[in-house]
N, C-alpha and C. Protein backbone atom coordinates (compact mmCIF):
# COMPACT_ATOMS: atom_id res chain seq x y z
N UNK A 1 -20.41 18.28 -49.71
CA UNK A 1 -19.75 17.13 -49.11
C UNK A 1 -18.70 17.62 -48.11
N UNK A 2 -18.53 17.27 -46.84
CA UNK A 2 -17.53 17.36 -45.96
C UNK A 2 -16.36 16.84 -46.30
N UNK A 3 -15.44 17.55 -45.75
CA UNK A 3 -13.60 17.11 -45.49
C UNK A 3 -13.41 16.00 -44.87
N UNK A 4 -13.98 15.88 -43.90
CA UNK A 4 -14.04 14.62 -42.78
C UNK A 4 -13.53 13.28 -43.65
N UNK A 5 -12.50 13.06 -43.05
CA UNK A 5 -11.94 11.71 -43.08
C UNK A 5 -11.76 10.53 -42.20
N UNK A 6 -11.85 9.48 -42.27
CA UNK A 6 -11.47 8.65 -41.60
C UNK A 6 -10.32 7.39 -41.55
N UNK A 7 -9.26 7.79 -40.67
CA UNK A 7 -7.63 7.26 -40.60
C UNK A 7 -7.78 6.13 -39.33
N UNK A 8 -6.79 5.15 -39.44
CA UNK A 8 -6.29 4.41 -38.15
C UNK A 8 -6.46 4.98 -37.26
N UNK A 9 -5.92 6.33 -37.52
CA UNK A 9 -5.28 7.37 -36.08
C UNK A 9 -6.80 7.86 -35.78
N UNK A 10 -7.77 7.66 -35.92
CA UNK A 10 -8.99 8.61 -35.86
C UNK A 10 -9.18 7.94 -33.99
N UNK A 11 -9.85 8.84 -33.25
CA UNK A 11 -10.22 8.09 -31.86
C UNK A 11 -10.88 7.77 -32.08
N UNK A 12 -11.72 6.55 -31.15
CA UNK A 12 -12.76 5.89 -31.34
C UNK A 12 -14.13 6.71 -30.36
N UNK A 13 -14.00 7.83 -29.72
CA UNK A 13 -14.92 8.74 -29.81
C UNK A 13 -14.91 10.20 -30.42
N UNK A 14 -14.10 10.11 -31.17
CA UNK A 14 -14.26 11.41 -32.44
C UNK A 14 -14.98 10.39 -33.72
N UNK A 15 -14.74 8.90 -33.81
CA UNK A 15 -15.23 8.52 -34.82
C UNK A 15 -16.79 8.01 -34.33
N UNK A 16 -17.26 7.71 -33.56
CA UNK A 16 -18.48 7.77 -33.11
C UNK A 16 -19.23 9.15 -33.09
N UNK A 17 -18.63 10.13 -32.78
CA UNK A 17 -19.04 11.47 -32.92
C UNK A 17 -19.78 12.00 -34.31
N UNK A 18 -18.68 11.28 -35.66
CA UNK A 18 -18.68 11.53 -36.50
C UNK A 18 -19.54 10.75 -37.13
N UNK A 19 -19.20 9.58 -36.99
CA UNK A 19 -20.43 8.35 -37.56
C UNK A 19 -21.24 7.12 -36.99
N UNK A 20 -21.79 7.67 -36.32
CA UNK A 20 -22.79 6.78 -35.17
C UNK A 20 -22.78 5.27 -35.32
N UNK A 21 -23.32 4.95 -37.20
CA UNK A 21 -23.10 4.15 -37.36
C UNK A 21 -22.11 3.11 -37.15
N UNK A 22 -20.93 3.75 -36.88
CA UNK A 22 -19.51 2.86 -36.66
C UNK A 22 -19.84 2.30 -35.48
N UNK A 23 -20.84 2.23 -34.70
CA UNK A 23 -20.54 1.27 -33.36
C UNK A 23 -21.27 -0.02 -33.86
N UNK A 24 -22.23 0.04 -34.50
CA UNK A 24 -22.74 -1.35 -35.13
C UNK A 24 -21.85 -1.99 -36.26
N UNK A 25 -21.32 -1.28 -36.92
CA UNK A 25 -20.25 -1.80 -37.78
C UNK A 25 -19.06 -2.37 -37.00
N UNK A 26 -18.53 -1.62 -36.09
CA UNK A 26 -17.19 -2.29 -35.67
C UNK A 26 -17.91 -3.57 -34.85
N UNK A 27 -18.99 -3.70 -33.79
CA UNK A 27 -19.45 -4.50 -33.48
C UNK A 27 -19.11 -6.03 -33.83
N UNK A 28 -20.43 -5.65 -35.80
CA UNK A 28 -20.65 -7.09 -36.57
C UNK A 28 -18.72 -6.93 -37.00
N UNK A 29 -17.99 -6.43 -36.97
CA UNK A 29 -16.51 -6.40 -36.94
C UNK A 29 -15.87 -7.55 -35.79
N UNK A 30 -16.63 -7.47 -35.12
CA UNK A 30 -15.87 -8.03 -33.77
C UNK A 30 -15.14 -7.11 -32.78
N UNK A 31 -15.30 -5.52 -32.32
CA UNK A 31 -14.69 -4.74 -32.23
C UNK A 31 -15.75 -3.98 -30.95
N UNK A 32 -15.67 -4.25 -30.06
CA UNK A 32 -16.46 -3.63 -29.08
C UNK A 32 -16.29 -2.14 -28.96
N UNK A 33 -17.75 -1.39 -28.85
CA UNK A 33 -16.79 -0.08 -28.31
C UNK A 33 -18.09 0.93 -27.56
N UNK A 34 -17.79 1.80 -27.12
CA UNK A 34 -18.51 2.81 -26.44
C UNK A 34 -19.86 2.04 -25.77
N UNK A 35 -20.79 1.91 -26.43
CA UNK A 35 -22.38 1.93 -25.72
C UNK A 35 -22.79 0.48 -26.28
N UNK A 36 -21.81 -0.67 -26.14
CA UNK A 36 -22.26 -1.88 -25.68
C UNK A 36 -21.69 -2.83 -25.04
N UNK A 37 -21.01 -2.18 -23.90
CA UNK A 37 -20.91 -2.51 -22.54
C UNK A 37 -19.37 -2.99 -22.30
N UNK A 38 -18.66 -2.62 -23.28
CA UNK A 38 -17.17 -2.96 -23.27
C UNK A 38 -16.45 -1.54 -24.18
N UNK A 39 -16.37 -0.64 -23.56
CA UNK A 39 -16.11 0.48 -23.59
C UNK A 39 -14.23 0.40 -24.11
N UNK A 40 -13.71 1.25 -24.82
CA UNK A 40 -12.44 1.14 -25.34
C UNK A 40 -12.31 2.59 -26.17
N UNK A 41 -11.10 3.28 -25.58
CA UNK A 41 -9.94 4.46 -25.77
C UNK A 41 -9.34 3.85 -26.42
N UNK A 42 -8.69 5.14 -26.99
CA UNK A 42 -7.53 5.00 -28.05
C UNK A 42 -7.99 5.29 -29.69
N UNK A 43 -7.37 4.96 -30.48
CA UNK A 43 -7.24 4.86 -31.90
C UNK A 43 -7.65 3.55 -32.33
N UNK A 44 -8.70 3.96 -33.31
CA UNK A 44 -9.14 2.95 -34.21
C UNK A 44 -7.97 1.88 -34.54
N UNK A 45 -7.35 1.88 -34.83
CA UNK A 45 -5.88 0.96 -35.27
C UNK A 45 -5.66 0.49 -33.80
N UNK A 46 -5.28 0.46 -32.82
CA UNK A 46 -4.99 0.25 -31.61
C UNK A 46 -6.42 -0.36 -30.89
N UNK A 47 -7.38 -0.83 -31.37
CA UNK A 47 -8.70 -1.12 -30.95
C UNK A 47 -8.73 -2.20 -31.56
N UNK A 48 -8.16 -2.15 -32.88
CA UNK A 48 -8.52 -3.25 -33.93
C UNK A 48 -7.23 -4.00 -33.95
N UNK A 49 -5.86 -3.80 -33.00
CA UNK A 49 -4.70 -4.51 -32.61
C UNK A 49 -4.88 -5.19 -31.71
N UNK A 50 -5.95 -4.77 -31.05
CA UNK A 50 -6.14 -5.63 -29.47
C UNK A 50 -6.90 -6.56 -29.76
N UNK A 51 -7.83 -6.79 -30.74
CA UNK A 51 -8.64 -7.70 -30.63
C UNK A 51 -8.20 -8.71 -32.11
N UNK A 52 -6.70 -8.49 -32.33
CA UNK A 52 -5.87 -9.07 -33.01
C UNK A 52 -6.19 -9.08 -34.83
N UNK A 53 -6.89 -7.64 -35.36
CA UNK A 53 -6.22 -7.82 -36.44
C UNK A 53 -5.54 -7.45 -37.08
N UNK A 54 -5.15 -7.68 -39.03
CA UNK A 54 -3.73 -7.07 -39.14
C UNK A 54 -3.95 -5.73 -39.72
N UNK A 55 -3.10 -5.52 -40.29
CA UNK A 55 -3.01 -4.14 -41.15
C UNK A 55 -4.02 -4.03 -42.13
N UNK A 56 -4.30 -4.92 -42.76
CA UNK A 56 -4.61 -5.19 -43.97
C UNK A 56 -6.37 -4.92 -43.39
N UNK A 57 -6.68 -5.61 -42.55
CA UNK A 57 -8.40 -5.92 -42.06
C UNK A 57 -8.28 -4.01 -41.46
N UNK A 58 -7.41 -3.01 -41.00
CA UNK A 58 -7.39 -2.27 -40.54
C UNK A 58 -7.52 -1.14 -41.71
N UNK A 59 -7.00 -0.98 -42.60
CA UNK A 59 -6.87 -1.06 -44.23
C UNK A 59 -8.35 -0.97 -44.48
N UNK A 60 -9.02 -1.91 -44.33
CA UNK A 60 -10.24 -2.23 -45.23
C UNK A 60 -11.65 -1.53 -44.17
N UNK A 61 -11.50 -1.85 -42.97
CA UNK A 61 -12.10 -0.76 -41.97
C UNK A 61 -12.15 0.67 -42.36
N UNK A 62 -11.22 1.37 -42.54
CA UNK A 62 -10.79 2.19 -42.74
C UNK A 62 -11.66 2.81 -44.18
N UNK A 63 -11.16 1.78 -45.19
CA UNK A 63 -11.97 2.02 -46.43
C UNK A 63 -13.90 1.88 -46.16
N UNK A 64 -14.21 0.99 -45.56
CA UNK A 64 -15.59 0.75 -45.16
C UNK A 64 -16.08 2.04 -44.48
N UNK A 65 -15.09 2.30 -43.42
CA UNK A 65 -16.00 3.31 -42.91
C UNK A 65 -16.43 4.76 -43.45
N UNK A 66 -15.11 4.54 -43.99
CA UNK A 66 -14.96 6.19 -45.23
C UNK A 66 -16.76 6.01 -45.89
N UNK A 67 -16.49 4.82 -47.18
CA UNK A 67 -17.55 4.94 -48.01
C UNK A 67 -18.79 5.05 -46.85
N UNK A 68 -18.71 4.67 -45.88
CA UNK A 68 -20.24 4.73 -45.07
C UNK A 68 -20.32 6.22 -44.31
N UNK A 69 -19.56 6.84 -44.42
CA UNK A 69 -19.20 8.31 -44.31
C UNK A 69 -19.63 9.22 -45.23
N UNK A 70 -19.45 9.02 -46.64
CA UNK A 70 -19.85 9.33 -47.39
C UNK A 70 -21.46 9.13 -48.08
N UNK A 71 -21.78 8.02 -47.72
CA UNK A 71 -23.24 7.78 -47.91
C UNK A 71 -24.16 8.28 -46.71
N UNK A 72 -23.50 8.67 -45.63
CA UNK A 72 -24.45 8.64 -44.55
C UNK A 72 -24.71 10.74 -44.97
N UNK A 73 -23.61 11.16 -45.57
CA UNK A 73 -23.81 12.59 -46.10
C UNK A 73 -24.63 12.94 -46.87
């Protein structure tokens, strides 16, 4: 099993790098990013502030993507 974690602070192309899957997830999220046509820098947390949610939905992202991190291993 890998070290690889996934934080707020993670970029949103180190976390695509890491888990492909995260662009269809943040998507059905409401969360546009890289390769469907609304492209967005920065930090996961700062991606998911802009498109207004709170800590808590950022929190649970966070937890989602981990476990899908772990299954995709």
């Amino acid at each position: 099993m890998s070290e690889r974690k996934i934080t707020k602070d993670i970029e949103i192309e180190d976390l695509i790098d890491i888990l492909p899957d995260a662009v269809t997830y943040l998507m059905d999220e409401g969360i546009r990013c890289l390769r469907c046509g609304e492209p967005i820098w920065g930090t996961l947390e700062n991606a998911a502030k802009e498109k207004g949610f709170s800590d808590e939905d950022i929190e649970r992202f966070v937890n989602e993507l981990n476990n899908m991190l772990v299954a995709a291993e």
